[in-house]
Protein backbone atom coordinates (compact mmCIF):
# COMPACT_ATOMS: atom_id res chain seq x y z
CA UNK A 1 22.87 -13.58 -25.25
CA UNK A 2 23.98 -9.95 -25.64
CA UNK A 3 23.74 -7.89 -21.83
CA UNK A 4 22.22 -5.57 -23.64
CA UNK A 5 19.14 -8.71 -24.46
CA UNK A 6 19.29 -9.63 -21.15
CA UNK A 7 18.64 -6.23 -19.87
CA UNK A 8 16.32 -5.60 -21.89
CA UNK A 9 14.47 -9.21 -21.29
CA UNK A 10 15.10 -8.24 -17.07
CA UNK A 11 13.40 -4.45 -17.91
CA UNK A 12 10.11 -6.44 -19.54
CA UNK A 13 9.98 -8.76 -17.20
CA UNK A 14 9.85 -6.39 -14.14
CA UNK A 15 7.41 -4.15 -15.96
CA UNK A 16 4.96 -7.20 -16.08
CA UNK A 17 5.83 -8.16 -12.47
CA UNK A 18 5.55 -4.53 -11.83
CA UNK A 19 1.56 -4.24 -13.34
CA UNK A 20 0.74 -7.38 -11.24
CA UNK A 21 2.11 -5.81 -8.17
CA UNK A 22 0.29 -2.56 -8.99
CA UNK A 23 -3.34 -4.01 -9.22
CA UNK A 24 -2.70 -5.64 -5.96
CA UNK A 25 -3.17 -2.77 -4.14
CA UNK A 26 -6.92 -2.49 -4.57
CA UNK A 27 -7.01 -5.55 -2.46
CA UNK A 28 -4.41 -4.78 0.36
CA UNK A 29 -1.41 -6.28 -0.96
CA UNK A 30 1.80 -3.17 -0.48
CA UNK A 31 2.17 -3.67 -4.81
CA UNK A 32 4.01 -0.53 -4.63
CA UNK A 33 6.84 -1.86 -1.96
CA UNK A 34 6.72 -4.97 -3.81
CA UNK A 35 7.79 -3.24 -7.34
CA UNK A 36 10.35 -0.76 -5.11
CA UNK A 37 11.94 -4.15 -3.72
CA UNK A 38 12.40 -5.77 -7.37
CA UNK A 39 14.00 -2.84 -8.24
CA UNK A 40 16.31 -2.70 -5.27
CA UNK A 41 16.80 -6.61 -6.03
CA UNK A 42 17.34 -6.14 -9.88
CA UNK A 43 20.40 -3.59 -8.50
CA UNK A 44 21.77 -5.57 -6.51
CA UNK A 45 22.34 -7.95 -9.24
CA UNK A 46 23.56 -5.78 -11.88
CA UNK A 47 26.83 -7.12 -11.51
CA UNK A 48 25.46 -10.75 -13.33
CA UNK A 49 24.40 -9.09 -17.04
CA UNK A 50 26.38 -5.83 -17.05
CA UNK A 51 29.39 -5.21 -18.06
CA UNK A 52 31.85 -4.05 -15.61
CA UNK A 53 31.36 -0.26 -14.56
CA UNK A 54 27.96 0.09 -16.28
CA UNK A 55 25.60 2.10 -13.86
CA UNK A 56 23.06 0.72 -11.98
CA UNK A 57 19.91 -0.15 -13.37
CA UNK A 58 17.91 2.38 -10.96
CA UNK A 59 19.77 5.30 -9.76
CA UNK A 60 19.39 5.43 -6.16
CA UNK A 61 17.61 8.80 -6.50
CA UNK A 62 15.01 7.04 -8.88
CA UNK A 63 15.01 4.88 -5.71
CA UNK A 64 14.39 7.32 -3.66
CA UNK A 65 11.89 9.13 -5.19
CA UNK A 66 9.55 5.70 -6.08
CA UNK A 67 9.68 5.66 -2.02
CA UNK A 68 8.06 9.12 -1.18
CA UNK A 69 5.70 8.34 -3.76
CA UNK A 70 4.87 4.85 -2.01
CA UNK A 71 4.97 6.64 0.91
CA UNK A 72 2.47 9.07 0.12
CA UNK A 73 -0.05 6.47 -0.88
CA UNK A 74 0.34 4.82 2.09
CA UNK A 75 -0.37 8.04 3.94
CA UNK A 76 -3.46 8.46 1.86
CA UNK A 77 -4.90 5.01 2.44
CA UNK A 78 -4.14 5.33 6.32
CA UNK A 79 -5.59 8.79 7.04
CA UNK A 80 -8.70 7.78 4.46
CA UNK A 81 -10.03 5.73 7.49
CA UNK A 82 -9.86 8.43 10.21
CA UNK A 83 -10.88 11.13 7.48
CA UNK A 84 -14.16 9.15 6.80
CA UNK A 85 -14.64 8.40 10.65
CA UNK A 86 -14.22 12.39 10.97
CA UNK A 87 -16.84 13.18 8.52
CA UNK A 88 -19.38 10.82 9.74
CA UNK A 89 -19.06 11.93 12.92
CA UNK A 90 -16.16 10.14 15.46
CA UNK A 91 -14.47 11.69 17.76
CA UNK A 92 -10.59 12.54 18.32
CA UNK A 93 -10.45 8.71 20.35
CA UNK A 94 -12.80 6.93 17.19
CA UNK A 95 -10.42 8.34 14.31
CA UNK A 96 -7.73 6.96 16.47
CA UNK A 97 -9.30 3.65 16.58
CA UNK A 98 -9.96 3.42 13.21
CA UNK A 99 -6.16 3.94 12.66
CA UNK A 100 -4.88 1.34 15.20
CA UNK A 101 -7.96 -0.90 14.42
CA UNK A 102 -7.14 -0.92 10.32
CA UNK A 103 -3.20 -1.69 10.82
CA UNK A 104 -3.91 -4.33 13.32
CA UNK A 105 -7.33 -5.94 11.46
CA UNK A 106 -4.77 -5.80 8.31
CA UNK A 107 -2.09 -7.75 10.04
CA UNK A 108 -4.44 -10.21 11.98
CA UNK A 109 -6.54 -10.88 8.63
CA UNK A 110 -3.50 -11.53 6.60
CA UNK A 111 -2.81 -14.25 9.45
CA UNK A 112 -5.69 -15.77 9.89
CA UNK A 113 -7.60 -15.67 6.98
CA UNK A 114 -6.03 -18.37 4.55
CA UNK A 115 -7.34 -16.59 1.54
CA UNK A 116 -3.89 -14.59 0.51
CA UNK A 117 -5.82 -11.35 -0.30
CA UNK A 118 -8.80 -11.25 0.83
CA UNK A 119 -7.68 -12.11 4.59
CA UNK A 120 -5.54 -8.63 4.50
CA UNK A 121 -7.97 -6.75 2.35
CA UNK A 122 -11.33 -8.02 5.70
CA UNK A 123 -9.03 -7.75 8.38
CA UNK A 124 -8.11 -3.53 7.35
CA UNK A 125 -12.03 -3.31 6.95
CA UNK A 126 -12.75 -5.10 9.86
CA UNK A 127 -10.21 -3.75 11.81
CA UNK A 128 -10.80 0.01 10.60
CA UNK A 129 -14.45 -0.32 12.27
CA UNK A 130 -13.94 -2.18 14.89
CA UNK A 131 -11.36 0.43 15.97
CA UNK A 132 -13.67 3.13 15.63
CA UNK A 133 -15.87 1.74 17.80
CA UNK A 134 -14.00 0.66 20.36
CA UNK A 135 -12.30 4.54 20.30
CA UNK A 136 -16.22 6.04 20.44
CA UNK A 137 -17.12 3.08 23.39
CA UNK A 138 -14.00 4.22 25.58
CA UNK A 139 -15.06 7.61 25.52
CA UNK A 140 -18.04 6.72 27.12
CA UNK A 141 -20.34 9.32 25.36
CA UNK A 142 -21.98 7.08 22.52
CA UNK A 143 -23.85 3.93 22.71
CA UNK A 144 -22.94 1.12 20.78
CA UNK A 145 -25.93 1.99 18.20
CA UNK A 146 -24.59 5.73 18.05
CA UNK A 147 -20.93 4.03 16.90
CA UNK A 148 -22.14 2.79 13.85
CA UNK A 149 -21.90 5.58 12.09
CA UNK A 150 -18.82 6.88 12.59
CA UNK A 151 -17.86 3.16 11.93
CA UNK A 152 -19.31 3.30 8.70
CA UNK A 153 -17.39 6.25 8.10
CA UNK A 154 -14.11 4.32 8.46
CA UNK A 155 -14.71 1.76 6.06
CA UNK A 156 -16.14 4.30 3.50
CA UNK A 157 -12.43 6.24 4.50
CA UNK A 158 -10.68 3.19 4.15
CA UNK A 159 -11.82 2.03 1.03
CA UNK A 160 -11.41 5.66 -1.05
CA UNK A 161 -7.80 5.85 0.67
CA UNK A 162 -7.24 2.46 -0.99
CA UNK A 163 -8.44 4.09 -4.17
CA UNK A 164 -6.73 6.84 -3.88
CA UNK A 165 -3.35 4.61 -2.81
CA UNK A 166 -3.63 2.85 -6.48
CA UNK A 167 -2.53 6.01 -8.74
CA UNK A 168 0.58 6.26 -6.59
CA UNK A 169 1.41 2.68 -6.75
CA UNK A 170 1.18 3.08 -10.43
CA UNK A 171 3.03 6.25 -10.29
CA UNK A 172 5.90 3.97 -8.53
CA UNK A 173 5.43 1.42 -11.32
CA UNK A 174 6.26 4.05 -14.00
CA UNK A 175 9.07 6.13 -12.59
CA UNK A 176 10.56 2.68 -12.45
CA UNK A 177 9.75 1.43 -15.90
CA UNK A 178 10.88 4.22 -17.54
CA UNK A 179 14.63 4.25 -15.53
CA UNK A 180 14.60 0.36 -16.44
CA UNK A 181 14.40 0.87 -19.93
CA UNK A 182 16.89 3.91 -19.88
């Protein structure tokens, strides 16, 4: 085979890879970091289908840019929690549990949950409302029946920052096709 096949053949397969990675998101899974990684892994082996002193396959600025725009759907899907416990209600220390409670229930789901997404995808829901009310119980103000909603208002959060997380994954997935097939 030609290394112009085999790139081509390694750009097709990581835009498949890539789509699977993307739709991952709605249940949890970091698809964009995944894709950003395969790209960063497809680099680093250039060297085995290239000829000698071709460029890189991503430019590190393609690189760079696929990051901020991971980045900014993380953002999104992390402040959706403590925006939705704002609106319904929680306080400064309830928005800050929902933050702490989502990135722990996230990690702790992922462990103990053997189902590989859905443990991840229960935990951050979980863990998003159990941190709000923990944050509105150690502020003393609220009963545990006045909690609820600004609980509820962290999962709702949670779940549109997830949403709102899967347009820049896919953003990531095409700034990366398109510099793959260039």
């Amino acid at each position: 085979m030609t290394a112009e096949v085999i790139a081509a053949s390694v750009a097709i397969a990581f835009v498949l890879f890539g789509a699977g990675c993307t739709a991952l998101v709605v249940v949890g899974i970091p698809g964009a970091w995944i894709v950003l990684a395969a790209a960063i892994a497809i680099d680093c082996l250039d060297w085995l289908w290239l000829p000698s002193g071709s460029p890189l396959t991503f430019h590190p600025l393609t690189l760079a840019a696929a990051a901020l725009v991971a980045g900014l759907g993380e953002l999104l899907e992390f402040l959706g929690g403590a925006a939705g416990a704002r609106r319904f209600g929680a306080s400064a220390r309830g928005v800050l549990g929902a933050l702490v409670g989502g990135l722990i229930g996230a990690i702790a789901g992922t462990l103990l949950v053997p189902i590989l997404v859905v443990g991840t995808l229960v935990g951050a829901l979980a863990g998003t409302a159990a941190g709000a009310i923990a944050g509105e119980l150690l502020g003393g103000k609220r009963s545990l029946q006045e909690t609820l909603r600004p609980a509820t208002g962290a999962v709702v959060g949670r779940v549109v920052g997830t949403l709102l997380k899967l347009p820049m994954a896919a953003a990531v997935l095409v700034i990366l096709s398109v510099a793959a097939f260039a």
